[in-house]
PDB file of N, CA and C in Angstrom:
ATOM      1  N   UNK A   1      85.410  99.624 123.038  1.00  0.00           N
ATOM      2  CA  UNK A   1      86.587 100.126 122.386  1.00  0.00           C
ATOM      3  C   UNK A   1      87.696  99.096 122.550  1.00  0.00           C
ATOM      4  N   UNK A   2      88.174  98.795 121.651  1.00  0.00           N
ATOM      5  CA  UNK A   2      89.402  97.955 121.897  1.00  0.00           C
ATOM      6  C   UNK A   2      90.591  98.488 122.670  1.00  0.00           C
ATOM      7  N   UNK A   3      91.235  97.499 122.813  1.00  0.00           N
ATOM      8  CA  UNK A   3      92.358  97.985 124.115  1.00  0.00           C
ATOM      9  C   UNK A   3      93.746  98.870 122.840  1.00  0.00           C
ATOM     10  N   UNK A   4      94.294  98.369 122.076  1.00  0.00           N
ATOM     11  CA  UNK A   4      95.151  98.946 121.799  1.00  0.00           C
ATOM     12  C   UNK A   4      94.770 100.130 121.153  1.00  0.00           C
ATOM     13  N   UNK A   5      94.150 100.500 120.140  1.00  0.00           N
ATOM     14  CA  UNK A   5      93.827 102.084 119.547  1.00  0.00           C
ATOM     15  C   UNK A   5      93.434 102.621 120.847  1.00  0.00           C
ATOM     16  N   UNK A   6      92.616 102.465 122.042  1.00  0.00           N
ATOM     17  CA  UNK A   6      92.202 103.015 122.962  1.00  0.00           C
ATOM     18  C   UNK A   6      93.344 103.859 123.875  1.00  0.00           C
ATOM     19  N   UNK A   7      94.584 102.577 124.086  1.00  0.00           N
ATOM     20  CA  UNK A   7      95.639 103.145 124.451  1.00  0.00           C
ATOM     21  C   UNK A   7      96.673 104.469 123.832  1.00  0.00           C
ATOM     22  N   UNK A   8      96.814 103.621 122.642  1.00  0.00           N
ATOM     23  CA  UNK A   8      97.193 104.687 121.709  1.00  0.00           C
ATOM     24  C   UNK A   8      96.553 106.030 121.664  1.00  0.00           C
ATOM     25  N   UNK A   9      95.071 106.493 121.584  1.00  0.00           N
ATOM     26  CA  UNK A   9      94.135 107.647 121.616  1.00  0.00           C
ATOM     27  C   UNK A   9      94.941 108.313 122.688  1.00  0.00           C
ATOM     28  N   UNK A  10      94.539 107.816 123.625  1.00  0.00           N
ATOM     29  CA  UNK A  10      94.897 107.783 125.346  1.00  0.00           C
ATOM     30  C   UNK A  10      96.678 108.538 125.425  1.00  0.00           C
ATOM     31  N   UNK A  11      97.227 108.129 124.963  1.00  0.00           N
ATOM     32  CA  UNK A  11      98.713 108.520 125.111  1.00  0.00           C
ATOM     33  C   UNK A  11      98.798 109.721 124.087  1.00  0.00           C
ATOM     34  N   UNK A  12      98.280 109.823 122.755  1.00  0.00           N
ATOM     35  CA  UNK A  12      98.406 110.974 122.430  1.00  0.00           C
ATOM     36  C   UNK A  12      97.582 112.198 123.095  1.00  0.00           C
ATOM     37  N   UNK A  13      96.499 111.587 123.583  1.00  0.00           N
ATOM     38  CA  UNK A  13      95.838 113.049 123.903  1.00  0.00           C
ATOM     39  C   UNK A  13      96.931 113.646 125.219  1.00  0.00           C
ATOM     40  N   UNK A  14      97.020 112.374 125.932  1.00  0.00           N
ATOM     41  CA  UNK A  14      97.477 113.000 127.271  1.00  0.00           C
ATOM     42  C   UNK A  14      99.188 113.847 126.811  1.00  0.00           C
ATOM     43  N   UNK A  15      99.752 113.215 125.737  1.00  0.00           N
ATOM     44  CA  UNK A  15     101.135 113.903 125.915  1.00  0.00           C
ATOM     45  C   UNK A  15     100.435 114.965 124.865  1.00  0.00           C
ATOM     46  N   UNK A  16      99.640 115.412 124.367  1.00  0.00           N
ATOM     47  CA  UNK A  16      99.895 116.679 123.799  1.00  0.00           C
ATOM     48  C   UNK A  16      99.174 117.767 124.543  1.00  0.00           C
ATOM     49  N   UNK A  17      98.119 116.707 125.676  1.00  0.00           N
ATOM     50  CA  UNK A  17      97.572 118.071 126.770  1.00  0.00           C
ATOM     51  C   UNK A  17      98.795 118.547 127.356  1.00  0.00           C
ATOM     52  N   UNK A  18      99.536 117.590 127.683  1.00  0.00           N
ATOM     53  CA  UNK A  18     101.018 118.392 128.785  1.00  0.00           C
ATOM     54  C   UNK A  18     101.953 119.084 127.982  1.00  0.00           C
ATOM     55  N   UNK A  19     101.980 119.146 126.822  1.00  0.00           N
ATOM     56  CA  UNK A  19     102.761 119.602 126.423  1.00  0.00           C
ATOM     57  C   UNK A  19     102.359 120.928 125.727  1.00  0.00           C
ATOM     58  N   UNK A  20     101.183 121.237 125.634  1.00  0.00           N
ATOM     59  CA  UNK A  20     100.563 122.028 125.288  1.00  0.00           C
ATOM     60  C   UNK A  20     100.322 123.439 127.080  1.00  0.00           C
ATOM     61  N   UNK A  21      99.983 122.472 127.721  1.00  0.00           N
ATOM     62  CA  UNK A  21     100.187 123.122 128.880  1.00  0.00           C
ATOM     63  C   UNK A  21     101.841 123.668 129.225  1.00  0.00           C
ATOM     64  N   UNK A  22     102.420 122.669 129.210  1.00  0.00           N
ATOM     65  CA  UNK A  22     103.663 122.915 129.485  1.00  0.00           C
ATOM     66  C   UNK A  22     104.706 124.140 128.590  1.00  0.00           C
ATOM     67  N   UNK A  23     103.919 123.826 127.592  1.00  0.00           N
ATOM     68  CA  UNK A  23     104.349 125.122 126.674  1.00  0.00           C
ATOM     69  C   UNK A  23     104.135 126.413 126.767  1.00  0.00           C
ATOM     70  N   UNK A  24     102.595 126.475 127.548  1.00  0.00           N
ATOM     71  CA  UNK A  24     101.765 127.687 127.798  1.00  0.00           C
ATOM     72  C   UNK A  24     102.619 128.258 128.522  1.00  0.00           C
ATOM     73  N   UNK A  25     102.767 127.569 130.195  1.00  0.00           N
ATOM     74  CA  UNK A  25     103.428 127.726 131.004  1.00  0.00           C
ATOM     75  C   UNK A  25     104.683 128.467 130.710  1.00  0.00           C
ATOM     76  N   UNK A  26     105.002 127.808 130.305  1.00  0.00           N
ATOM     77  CA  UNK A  26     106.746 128.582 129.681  1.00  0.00           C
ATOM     78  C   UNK A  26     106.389 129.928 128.586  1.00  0.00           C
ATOM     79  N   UNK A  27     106.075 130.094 128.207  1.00  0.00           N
ATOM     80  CA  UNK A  27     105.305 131.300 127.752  1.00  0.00           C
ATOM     81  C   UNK A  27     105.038 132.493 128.398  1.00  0.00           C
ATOM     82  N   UNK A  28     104.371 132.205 129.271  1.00  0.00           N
ATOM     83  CA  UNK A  28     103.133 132.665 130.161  1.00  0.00           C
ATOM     84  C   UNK A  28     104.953 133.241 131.026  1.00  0.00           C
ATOM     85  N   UNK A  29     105.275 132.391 131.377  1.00  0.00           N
ATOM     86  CA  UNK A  29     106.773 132.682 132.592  1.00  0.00           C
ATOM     87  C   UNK A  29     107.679 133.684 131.697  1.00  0.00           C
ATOM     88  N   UNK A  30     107.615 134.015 130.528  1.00  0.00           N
ATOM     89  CA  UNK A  30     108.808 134.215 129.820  1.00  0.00           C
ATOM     90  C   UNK A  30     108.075 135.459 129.297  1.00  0.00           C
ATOM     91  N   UNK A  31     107.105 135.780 129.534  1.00  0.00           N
ATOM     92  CA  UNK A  31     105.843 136.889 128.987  1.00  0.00           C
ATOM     93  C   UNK A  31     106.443 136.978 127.709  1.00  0.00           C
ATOM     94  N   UNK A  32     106.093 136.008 126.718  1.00  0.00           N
ATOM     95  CA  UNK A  32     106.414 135.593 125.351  1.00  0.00           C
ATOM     96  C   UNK A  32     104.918 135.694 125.045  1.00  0.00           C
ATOM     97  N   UNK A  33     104.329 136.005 123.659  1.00  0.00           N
ATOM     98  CA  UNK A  33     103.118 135.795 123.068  1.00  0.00           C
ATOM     99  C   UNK A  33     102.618 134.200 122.839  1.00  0.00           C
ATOM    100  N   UNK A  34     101.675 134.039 123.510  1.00  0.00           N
ATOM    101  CA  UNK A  34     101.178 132.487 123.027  1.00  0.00           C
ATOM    102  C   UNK A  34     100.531 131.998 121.826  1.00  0.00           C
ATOM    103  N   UNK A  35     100.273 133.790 121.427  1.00  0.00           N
ATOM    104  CA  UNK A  35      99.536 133.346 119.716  1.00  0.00           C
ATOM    105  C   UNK A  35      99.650 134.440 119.099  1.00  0.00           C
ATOM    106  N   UNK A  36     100.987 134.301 118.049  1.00  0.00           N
ATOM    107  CA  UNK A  36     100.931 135.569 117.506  1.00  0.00           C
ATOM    108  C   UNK A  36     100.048 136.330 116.906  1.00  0.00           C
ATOM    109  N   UNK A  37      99.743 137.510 117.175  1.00  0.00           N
ATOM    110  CA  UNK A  37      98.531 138.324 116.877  1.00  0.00           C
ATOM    111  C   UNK A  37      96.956 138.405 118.222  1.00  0.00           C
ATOM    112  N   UNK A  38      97.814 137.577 118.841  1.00  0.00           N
ATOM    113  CA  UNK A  38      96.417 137.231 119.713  1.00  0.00           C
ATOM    114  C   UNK A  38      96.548 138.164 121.372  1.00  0.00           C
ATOM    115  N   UNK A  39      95.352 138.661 121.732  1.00  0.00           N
ATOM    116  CA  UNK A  39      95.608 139.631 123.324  1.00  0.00           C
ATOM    117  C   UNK A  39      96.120 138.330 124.241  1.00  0.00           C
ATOM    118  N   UNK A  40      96.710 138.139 124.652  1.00  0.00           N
ATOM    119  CA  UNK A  40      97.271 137.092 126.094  1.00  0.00           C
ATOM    120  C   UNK A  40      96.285 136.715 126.766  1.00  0.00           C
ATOM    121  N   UNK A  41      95.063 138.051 127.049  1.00  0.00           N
ATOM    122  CA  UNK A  41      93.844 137.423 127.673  1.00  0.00           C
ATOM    123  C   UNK A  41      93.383 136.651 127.388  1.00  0.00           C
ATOM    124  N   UNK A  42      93.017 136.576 125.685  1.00  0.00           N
ATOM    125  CA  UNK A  42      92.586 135.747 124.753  1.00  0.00           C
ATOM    126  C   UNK A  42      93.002 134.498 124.605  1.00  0.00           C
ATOM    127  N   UNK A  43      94.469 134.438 124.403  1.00  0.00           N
ATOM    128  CA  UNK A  43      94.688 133.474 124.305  1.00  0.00           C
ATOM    129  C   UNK A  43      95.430 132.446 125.521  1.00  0.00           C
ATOM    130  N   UNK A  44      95.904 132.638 126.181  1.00  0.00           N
ATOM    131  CA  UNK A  44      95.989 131.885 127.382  1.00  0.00           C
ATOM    132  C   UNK A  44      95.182 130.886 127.916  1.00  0.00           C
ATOM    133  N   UNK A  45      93.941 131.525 128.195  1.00  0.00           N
ATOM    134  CA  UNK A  45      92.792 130.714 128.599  1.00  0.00           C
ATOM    135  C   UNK A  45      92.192 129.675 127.350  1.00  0.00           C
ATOM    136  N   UNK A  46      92.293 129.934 126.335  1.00  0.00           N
ATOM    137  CA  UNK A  46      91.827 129.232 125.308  1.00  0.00           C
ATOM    138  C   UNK A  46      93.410 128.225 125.012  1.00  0.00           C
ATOM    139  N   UNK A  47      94.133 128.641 125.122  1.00  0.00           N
ATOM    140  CA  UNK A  47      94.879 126.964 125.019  1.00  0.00           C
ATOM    141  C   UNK A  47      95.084 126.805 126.746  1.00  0.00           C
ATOM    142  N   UNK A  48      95.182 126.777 127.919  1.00  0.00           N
ATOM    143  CA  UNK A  48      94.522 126.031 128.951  1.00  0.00           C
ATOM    144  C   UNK A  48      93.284 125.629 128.914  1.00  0.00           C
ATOM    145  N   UNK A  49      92.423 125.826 128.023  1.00  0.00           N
ATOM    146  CA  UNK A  49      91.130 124.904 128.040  1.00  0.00           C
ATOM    147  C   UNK A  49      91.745 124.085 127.209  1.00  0.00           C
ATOM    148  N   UNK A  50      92.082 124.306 126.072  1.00  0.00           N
ATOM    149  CA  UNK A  50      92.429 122.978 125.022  1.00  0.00           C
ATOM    150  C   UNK A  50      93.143 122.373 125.617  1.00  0.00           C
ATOM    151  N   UNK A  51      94.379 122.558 126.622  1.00  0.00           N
ATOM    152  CA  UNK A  51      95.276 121.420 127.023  1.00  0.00           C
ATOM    153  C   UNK A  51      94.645 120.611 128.256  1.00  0.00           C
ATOM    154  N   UNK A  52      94.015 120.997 128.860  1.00  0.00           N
ATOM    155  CA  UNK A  52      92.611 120.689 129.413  1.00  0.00           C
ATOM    156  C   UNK A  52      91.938 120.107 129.135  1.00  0.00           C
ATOM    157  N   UNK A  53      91.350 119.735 128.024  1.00  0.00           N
ATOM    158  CA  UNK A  53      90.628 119.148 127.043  1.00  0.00           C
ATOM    159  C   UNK A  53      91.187 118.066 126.768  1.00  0.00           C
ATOM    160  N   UNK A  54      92.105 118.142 126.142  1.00  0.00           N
ATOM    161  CA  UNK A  54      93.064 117.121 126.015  1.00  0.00           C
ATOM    162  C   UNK A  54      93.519 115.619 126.445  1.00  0.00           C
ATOM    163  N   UNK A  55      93.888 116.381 128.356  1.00  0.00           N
ATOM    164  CA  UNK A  55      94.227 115.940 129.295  1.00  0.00           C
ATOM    165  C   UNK A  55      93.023 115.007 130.060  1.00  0.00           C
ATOM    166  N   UNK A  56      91.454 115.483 129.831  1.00  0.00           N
ATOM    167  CA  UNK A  56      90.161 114.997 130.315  1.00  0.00           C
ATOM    168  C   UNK A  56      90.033 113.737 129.268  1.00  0.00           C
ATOM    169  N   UNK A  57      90.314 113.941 127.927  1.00  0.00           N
ATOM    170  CA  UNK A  57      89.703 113.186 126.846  1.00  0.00           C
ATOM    171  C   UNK A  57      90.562 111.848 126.746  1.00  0.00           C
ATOM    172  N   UNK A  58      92.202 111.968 127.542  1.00  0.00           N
ATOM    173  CA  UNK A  58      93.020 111.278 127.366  1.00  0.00           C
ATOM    174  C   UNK A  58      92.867 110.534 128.881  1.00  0.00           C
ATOM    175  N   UNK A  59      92.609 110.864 129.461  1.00  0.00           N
ATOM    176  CA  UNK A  59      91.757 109.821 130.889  1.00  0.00           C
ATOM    177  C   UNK A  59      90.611 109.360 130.716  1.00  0.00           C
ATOM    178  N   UNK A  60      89.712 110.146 130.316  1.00  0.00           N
ATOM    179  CA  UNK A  60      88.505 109.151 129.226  1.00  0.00           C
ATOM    180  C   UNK A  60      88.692 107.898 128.925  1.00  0.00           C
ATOM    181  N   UNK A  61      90.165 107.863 127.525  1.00  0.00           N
ATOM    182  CA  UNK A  61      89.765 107.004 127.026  1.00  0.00           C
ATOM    183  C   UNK A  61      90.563 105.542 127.861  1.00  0.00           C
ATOM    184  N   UNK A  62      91.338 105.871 129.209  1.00  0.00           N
ATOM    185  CA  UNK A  62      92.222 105.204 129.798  1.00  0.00           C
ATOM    186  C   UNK A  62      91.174 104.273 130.594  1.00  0.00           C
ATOM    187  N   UNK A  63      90.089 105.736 131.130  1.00  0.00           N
ATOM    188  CA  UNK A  63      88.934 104.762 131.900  1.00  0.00           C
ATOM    189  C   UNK A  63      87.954 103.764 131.360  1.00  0.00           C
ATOM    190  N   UNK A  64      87.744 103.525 130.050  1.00  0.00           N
ATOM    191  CA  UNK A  64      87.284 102.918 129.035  1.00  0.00           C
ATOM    192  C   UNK A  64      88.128 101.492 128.928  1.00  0.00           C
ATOM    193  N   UNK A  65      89.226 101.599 129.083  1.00  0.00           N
ATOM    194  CA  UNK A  65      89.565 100.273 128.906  1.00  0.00           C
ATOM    195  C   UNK A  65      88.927  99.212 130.449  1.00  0.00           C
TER     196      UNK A  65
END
C-alpha cells in the first residue's frame, strides 16, 4: 500500500471511529435516541461496534505502512 492514500484511509477511519463513539457517548449521557426509531438496545451496541470498526480498520491501515 502506498504511504500517502494509506495515511489518508488511516486518518479518516480513525477520526470518524471517535467521533462516532464520541457522539454515542454523548447520547447515551443525555438519554437522547441514537437512532431515531430504533430500541437503544438496538442501537447503541451497533454503532459501538461500527465506531469500533472503524477505530480497528484505521490502525490497520497505520500498521501497514
Amino acid at each position: 500500500m502506498e504511504t500517502g492514500p494509506a495515511i489518508f484511509a488511516a486518518a479518516v477511519f480513525l477520526l470518524f471511529g471517535a467521533a462516532l463513539l464520541a457522539w454515542t457517548g454523548a447520547r447515551v449521557r443525555h438519554r437522547a435516541p441514537v437512532a431515531e426509531g430504533v430500541r437503544p438496545v438496538v442501537a447503541v451496541p451497533l454503532a459501538v461496534l461500527a465506531g469500533g470498526t472503524a477505530l480497528a480498520l484505521g490502525v490497520w491501515c497505520l500498521a501497514r505502512l
